[in-house]
C-alpha atoms as a PDB file:
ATOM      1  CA  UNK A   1     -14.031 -96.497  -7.536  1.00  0.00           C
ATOM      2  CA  UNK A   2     -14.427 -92.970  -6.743  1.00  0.00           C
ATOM      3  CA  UNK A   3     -14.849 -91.767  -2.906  1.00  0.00           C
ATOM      4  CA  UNK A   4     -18.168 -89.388  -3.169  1.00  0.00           C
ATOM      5  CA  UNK A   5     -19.751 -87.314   0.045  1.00  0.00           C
ATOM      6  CA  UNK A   6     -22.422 -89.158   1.681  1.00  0.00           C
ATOM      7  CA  UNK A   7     -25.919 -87.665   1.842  1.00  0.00           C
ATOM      8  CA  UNK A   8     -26.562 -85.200   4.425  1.00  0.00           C
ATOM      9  CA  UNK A   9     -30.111 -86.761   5.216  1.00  0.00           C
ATOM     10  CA  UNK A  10     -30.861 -89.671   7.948  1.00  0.00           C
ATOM     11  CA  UNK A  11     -33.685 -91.847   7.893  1.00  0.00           C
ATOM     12  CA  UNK A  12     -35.464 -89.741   9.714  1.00  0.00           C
ATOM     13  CA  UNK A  13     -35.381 -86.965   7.785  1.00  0.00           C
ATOM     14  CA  UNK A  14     -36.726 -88.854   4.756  1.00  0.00           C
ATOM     15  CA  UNK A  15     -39.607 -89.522   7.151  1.00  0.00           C
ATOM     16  CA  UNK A  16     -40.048 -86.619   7.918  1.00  0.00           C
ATOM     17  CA  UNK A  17     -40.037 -85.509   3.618  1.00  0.00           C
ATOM     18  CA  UNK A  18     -42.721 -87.807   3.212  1.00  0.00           C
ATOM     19  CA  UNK A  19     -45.011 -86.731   6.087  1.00  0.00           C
ATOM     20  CA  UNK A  20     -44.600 -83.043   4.212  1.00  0.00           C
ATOM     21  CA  UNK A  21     -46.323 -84.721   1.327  1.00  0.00           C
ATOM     22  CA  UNK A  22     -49.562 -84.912   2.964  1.00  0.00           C
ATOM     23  CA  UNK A  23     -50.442 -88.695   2.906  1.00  0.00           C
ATOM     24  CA  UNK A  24     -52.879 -90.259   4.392  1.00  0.00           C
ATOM     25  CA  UNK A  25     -53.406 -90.730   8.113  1.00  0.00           C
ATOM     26  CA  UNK A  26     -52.599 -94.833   7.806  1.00  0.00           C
ATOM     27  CA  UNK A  27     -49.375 -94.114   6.222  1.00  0.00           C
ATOM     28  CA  UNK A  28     -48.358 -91.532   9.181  1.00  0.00           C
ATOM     29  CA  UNK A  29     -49.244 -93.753  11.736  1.00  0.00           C
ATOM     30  CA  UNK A  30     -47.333 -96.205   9.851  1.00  0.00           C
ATOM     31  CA  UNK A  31     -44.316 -94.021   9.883  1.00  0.00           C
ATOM     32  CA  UNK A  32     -44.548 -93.381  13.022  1.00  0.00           C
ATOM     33  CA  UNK A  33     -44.751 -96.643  14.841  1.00  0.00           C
ATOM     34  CA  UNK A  34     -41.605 -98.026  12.345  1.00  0.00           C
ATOM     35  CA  UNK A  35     -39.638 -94.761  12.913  1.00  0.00           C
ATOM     36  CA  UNK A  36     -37.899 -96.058  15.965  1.00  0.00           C
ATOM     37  CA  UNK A  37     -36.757 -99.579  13.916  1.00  0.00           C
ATOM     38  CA  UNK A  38     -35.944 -97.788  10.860  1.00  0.00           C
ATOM     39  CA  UNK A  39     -33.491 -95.554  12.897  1.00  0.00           C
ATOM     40  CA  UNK A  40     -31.667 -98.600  14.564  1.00  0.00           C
ATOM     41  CA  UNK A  41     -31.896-100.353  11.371  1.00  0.00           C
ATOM     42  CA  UNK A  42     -29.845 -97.555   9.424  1.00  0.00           C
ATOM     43  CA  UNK A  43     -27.595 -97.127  12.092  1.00  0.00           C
ATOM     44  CA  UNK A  44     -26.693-101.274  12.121  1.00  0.00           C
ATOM     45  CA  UNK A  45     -26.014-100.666   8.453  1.00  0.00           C
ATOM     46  CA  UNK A  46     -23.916 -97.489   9.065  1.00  0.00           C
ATOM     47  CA  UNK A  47     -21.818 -99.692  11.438  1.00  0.00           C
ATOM     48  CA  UNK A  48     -21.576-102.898   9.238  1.00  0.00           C
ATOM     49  CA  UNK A  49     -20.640-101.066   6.470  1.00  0.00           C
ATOM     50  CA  UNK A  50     -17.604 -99.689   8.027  1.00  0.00           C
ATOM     51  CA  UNK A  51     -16.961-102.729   9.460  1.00  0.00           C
ATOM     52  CA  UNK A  52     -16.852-104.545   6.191  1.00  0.00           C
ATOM     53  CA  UNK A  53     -19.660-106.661   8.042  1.00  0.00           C
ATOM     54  CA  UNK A  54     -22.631-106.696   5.614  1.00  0.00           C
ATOM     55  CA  UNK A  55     -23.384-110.142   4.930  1.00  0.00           C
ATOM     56  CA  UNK A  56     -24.262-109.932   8.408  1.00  0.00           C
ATOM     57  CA  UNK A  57     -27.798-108.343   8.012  1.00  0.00           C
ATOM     58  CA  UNK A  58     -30.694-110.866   7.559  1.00  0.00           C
ATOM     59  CA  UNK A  59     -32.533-110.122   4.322  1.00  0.00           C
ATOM     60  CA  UNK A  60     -36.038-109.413   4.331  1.00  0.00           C
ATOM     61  CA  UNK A  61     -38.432-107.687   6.689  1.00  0.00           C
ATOM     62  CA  UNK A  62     -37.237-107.390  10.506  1.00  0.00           C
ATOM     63  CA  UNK A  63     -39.361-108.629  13.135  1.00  0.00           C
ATOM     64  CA  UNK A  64     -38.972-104.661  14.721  1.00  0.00           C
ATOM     65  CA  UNK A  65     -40.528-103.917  11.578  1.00  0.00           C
ATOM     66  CA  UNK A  66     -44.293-103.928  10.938  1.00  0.00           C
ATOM     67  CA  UNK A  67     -44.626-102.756   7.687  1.00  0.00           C
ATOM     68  CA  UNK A  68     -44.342-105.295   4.928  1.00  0.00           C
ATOM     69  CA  UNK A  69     -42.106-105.867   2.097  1.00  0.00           C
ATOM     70  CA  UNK A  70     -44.125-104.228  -0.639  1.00  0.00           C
ATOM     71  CA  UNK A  71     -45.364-101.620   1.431  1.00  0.00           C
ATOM     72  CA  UNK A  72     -41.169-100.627   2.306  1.00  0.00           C
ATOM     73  CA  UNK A  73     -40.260-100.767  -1.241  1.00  0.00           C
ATOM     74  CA  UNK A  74     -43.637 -98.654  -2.209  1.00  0.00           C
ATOM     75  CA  UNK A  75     -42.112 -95.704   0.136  1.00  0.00           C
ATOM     76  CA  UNK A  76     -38.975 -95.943  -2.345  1.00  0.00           C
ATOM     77  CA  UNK A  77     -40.932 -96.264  -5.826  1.00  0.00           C
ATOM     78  CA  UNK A  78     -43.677 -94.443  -5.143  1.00  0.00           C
ATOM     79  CA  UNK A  79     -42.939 -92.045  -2.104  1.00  0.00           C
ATOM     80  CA  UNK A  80     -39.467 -91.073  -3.168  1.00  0.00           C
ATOM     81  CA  UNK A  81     -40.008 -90.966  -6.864  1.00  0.00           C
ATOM     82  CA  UNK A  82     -43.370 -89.664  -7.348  1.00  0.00           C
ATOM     83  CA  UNK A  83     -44.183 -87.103  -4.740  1.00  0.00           C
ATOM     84  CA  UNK A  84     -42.732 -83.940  -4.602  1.00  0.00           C
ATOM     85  CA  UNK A  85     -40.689 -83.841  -1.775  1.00  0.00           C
ATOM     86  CA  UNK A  86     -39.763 -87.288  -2.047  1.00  0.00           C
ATOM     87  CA  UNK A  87     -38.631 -86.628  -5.654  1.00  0.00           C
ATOM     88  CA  UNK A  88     -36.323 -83.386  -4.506  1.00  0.00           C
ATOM     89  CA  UNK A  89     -34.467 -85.315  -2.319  1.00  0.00           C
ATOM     90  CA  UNK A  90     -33.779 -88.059  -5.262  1.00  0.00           C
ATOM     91  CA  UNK A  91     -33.069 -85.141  -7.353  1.00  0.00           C
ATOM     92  CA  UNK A  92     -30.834 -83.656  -5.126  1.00  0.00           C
ATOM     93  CA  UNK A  93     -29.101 -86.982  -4.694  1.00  0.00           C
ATOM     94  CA  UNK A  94     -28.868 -87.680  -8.754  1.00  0.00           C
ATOM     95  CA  UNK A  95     -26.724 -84.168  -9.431  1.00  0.00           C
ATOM     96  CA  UNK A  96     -24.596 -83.999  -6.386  1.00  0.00           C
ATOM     97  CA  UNK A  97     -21.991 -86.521  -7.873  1.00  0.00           C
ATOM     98  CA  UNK A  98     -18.928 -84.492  -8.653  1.00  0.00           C
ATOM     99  CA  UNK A  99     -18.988 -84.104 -13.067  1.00  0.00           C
ATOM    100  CA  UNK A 100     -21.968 -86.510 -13.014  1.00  0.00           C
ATOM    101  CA  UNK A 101     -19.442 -89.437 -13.288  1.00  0.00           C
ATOM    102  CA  UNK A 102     -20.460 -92.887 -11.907  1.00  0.00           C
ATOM    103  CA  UNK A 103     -18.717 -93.796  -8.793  1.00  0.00           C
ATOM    104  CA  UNK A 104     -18.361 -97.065  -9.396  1.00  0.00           C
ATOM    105  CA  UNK A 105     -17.035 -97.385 -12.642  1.00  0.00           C
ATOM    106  CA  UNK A 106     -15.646 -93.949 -13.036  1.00  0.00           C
ATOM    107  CA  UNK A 107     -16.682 -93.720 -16.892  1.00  0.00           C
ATOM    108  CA  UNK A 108     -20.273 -93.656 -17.098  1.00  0.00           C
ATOM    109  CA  UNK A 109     -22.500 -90.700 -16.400  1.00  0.00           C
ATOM    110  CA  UNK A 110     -25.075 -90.894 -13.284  1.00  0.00           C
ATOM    111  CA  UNK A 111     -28.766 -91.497 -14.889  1.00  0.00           C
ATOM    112  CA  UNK A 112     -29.654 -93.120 -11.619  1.00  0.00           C
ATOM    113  CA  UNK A 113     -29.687 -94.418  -7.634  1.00  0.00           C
ATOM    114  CA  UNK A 114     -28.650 -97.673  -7.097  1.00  0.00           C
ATOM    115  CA  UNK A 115     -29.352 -99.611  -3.439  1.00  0.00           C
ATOM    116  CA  UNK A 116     -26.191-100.905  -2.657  1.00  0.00           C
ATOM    117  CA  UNK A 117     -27.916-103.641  -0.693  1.00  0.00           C
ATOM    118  CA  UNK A 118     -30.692-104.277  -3.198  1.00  0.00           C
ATOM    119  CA  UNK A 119     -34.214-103.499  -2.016  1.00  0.00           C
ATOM    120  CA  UNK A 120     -35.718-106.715  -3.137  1.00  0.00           C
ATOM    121  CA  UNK A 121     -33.616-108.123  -0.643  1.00  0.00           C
ATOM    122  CA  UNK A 122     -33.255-105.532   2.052  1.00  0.00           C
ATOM    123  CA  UNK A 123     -36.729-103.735   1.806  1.00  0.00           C
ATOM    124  CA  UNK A 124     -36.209-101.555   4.938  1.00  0.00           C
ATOM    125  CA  UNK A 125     -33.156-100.000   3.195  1.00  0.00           C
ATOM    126  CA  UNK A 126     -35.220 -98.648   0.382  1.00  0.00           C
ATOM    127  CA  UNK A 127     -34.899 -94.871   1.493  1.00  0.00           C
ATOM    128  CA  UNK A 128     -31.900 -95.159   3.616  1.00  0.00           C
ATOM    129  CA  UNK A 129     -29.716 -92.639   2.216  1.00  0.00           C
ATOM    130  CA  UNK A 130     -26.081 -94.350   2.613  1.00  0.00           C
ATOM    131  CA  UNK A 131     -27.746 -97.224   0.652  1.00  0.00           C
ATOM    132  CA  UNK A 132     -28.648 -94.728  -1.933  1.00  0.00           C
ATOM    133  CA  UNK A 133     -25.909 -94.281  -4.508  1.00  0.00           C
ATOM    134  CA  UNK A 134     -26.099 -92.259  -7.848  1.00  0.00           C
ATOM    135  CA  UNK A 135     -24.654 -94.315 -10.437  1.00  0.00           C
ATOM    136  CA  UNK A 136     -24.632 -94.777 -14.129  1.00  0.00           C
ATOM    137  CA  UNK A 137     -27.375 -97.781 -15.385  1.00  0.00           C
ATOM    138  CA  UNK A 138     -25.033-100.210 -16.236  1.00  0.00           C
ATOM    139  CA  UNK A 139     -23.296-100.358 -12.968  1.00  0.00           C
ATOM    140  CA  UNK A 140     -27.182-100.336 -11.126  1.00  0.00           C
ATOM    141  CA  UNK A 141     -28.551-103.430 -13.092  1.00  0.00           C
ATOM    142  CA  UNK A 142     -25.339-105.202 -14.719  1.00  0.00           C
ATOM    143  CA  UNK A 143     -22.825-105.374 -11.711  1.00  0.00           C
ATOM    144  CA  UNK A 144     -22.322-109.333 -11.073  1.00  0.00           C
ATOM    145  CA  UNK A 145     -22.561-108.900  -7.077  1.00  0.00           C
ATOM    146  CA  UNK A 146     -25.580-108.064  -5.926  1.00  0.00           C
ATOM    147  CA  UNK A 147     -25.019-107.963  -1.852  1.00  0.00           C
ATOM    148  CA  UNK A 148     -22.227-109.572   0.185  1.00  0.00           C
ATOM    149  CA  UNK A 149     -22.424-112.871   1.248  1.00  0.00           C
ATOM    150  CA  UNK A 150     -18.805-112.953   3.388  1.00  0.00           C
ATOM    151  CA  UNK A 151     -16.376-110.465   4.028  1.00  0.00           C
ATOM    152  CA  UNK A 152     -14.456-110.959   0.921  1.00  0.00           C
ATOM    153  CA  UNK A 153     -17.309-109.959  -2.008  1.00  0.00           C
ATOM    154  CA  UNK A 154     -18.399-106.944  -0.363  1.00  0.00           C
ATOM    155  CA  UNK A 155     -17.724-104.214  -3.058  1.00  0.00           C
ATOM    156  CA  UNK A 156     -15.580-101.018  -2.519  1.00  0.00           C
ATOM    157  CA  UNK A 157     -19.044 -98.658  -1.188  1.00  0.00           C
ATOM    158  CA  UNK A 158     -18.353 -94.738  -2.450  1.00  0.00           C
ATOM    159  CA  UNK A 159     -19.627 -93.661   0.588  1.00  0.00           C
ATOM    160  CA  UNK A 160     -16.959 -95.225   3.473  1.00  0.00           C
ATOM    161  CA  UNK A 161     -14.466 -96.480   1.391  1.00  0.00           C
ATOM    162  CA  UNK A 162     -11.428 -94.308   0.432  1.00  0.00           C
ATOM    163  CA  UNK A 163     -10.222 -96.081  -2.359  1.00  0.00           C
ATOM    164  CA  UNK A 164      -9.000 -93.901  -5.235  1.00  0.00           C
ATOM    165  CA  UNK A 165      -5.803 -92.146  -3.427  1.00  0.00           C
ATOM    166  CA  UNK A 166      -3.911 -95.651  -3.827  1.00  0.00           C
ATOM    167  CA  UNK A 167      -2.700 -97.109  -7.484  1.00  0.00           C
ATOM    168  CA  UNK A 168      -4.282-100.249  -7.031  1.00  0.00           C
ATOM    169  CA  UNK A 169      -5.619-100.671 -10.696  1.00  0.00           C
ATOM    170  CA  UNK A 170      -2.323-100.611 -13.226  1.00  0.00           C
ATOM    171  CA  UNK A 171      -2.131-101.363 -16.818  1.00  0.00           C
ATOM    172  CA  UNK A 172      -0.564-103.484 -19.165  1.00  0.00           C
ATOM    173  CA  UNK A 173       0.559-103.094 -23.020  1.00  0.00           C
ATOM    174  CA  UNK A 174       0.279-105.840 -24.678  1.00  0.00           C
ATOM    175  CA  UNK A 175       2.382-106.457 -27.244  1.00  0.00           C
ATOM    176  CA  UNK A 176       0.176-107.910 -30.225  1.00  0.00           C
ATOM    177  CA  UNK A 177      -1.341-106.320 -33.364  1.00  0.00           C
ATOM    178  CA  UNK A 178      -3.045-104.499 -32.956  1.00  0.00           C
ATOM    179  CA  UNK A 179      -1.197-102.290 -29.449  1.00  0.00           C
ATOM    180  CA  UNK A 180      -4.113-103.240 -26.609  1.00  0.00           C
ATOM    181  CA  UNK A 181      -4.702-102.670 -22.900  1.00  0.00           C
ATOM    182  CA  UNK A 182      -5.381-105.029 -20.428  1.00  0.00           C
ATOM    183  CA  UNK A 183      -6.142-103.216 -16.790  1.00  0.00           C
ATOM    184  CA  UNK A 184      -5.945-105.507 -13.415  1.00  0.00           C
ATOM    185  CA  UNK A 185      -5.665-105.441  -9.709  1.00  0.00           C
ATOM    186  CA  UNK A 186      -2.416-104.348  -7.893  1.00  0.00           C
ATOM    187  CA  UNK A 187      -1.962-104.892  -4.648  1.00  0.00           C
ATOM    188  CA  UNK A 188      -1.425-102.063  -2.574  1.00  0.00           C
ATOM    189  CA  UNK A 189       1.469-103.405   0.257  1.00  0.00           C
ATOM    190  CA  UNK A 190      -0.506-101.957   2.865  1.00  0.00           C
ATOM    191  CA  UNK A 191      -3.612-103.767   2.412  1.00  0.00           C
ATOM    192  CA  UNK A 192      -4.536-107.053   4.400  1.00  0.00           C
ATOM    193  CA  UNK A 193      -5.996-110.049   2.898  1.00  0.00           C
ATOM    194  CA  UNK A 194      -9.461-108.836   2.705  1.00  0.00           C
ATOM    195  CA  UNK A 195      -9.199-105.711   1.049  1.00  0.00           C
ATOM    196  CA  UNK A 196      -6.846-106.790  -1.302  1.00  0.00           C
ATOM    197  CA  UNK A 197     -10.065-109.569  -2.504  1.00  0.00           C
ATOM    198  CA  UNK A 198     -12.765-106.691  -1.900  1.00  0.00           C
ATOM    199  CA  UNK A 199     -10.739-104.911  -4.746  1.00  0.00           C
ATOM    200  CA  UNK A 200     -10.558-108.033  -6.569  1.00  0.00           C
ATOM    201  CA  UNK A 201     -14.755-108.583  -6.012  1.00  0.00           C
ATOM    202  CA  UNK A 202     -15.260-104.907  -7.312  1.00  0.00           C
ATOM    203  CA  UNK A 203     -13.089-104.657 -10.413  1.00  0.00           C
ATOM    204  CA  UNK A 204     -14.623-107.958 -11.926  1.00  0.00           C
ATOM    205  CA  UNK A 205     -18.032-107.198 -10.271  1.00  0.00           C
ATOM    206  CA  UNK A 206     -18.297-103.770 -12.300  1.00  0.00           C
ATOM    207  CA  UNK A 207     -16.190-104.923 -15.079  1.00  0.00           C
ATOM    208  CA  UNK A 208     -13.266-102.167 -14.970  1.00  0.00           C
ATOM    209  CA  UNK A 209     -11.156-103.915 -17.422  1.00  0.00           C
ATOM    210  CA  UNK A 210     -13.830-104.523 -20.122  1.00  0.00           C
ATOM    211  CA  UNK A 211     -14.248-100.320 -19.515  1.00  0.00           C
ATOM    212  CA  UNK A 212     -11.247 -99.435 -19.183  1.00  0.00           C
ATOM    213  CA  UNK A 213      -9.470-101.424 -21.849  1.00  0.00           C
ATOM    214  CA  UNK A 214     -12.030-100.212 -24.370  1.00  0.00           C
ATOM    215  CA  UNK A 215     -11.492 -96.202 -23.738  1.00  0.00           C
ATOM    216  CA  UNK A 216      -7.871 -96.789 -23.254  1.00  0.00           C
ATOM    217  CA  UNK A 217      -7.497 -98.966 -26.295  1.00  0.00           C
ATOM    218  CA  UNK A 218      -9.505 -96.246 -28.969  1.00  0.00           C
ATOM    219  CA  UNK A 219      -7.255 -93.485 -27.361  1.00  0.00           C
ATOM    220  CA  UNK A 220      -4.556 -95.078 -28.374  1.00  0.00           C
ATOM    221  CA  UNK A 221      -5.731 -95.433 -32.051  1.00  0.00           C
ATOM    222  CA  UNK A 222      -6.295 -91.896 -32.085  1.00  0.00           C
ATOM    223  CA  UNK A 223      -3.222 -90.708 -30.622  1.00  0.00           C
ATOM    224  CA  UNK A 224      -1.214 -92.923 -32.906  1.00  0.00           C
ATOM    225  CA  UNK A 225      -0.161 -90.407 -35.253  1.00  0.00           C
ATOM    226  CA  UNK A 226       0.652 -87.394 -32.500  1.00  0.00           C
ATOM    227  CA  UNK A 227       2.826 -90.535 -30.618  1.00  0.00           C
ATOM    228  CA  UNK A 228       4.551 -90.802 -34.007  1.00  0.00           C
ATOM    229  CA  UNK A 229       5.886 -87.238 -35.022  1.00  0.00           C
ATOM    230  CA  UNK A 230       7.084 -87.223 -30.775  1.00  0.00           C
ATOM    231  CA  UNK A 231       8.911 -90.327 -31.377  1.00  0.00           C
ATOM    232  CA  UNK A 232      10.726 -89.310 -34.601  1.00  0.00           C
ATOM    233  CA  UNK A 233      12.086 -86.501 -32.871  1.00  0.00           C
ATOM    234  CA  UNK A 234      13.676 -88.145 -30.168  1.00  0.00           C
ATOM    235  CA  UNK A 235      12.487 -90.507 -27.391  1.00  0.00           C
ATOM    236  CA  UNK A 236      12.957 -87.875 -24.794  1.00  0.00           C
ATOM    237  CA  UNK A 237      10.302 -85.559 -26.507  1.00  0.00           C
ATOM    238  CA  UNK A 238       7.688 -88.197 -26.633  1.00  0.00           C
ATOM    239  CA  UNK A 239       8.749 -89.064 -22.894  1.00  0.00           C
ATOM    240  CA  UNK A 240       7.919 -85.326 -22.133  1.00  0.00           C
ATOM    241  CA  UNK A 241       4.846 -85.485 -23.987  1.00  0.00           C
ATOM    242  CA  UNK A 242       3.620 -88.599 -21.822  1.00  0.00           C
ATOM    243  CA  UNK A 243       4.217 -87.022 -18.584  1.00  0.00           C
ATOM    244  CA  UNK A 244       2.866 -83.690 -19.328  1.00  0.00           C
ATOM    245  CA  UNK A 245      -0.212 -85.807 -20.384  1.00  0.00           C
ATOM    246  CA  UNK A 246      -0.109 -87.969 -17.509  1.00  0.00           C
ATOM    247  CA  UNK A 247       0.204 -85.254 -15.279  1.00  0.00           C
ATOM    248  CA  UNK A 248      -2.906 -82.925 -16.183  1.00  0.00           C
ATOM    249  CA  UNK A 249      -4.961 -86.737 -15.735  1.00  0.00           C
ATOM    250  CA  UNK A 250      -3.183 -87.222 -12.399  1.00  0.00           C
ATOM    251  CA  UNK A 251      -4.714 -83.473 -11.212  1.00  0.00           C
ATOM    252  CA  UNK A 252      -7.885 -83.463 -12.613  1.00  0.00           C
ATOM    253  CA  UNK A 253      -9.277 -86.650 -12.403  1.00  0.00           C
ATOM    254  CA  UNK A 254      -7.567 -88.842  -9.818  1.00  0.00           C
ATOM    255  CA  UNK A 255      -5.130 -91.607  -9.879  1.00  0.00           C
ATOM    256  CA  UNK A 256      -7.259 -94.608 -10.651  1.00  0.00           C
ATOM    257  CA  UNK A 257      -8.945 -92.525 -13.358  1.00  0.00           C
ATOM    258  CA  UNK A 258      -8.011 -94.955 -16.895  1.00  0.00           C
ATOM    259  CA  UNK A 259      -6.154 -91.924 -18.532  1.00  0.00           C
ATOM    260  CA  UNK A 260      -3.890 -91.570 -15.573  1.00  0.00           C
ATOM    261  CA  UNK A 261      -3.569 -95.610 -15.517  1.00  0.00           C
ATOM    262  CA  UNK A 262      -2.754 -95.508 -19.554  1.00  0.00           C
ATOM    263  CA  UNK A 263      -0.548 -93.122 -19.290  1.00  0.00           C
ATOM    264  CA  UNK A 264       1.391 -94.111 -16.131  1.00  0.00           C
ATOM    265  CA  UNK A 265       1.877 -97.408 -17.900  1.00  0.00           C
ATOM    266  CA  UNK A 266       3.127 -96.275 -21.763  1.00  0.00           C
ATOM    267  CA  UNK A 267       5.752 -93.865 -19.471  1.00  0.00           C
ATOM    268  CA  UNK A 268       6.813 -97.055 -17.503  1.00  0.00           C
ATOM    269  CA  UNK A 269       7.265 -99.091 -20.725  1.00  0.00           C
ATOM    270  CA  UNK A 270      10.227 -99.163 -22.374  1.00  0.00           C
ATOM    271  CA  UNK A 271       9.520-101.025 -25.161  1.00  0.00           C
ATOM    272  CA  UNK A 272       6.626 -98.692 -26.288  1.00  0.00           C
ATOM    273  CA  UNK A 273       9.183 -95.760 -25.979  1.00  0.00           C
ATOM    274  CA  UNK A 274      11.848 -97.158 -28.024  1.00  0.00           C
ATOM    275  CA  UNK A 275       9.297 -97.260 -30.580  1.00  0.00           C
ATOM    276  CA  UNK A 276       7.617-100.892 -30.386  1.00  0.00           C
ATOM    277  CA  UNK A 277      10.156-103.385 -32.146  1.00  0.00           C
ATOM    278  CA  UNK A 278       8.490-106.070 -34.033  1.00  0.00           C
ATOM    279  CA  UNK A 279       5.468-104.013 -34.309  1.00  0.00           C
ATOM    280  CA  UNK A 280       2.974-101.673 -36.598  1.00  0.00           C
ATOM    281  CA  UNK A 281       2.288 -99.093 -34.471  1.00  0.00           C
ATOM    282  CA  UNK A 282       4.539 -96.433 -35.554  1.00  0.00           C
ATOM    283  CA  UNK A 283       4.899 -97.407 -39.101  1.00  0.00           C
END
């Protein structure tokens, strides 16, 4: 999980963007007698997301709220992603994701926002900019939790959580034929019970492994060879090699990137480095 900038916007000022479109005088009185709730009701989330308190909001529509359900998540689908101004801000929100690399699973590119409490659920959410997070469309529609239900499944958020500046995802060689990776959960010592399992909720809910494993695992292939002529050298040259590599991952794309994992772990293994007795790989 990748820490990104949150939006610069409020509630309000996504009000505000649709009343610049021009709509029609029911919609602006709408806005205007829900402004008030909508404020209070972004700020609650604000708070419960920092306090790791999510599953604490009540799904569906507020009684502070007088709009209904399909008339909330019309501001999002329609408002937000048809009209102009509406569609600027989404814009603006798509690109401002650092390399257009999905936050939550670090591989993918961004192709769109996802509502980290889902709008079918949480309808007066469905413009609140800290619940809108670029993302890739896997991690949008495929992740296996979709909103918190206790303390312990509510997923890493890239907005509030700092996440990445701790090695809490590590990998393992495995030692079968072919050479694989399997990537899993460390705990970091620091961490209390609950954020230890929140990791544990986000890695399987956005499938890190099954990503991970698969980039790590065709690098490998394809590095076989250059791994070889290091190694016949001397095991201090391909040692070099590994850190050097390791290194340039570390600075430019983070520590829980899955180059800086691989490589981390083939320096740390001694087995691979004394040339993988037993196995194929360097013959």
């Amino acid at each position: 999980m990748k820490n990104i900038t949150r939006p610069t916007e409020t509630i309000n000022d996504i009000l505000d963007i649709f009343l610049n479109d021009r709509p029609r005088q029911q919609t602006v009185s709408e806005i205007d007698s829900n402004r008030t709730a909508l404020i209070a009701l972004e700020n609650q989330y604000i708070t419960k997301t920092q306090d790791n308190t999510l599953y604490e909001i009540s799904r569906g529509i507020p009684a502070s709220i007088t709009l209904t359900e399909e008339s909330l998540i019309r501001y999002y689908e329609y408002r937000m992603l048809e009209r102009d101004n509406g569609r600027n801000f989404y814009d603006k929100l798509l690109i401002s994701v650092p390399y257009n690399t999905c936050p939550y699973c670090t591989i993918k590119n961004v192709t769109t926002i996802d509502h980290f409490l889902p709008k079918s659920k949480y309808p007066f959410l469905s413009v609140t900019p800290t619940n809108l997070v670029p993302s890739c469309r896997d991690c949008n529609t495929d992740k296996k939790v979709s909103y918190p239900t206790n303390r312990d499944n509510q997923t890493f958020h890239p907005y509030f959580d700092i996440v990445d500046n701790e090695p809490w995802i590590i990998a393992e060689l495995l030692r079968a034929e072919p050479l694989s990776f399997h990537f899993k959960v460390q705990r970091i010592p620091t961490w209390d019970d609950n954020k230890y399992s929140r990791s544990l909720t986000h890695f399987d809910a956005y499938k890190i492994n099954e990503l991970f494993s698969s980039e790590a695992n065709n690098e490998l292939r394809g590095r076989r060879l250059f791994f070889k002529r290091h190694i016949q050298r001397n095991r201090t040259e391909l040692i070099d090699h590994l850190n050097e590599t390791y290194q340039s991952y570390l600075d430019s794309f983070g520590l829980l990137d899955w180059r800086t994992v691989m490589y981390h772990c083939l320096i740390n293994d001694d087995w691979f480095l004394d040339g993988c007795a037993g196995n194929n790989y360097f013959n």
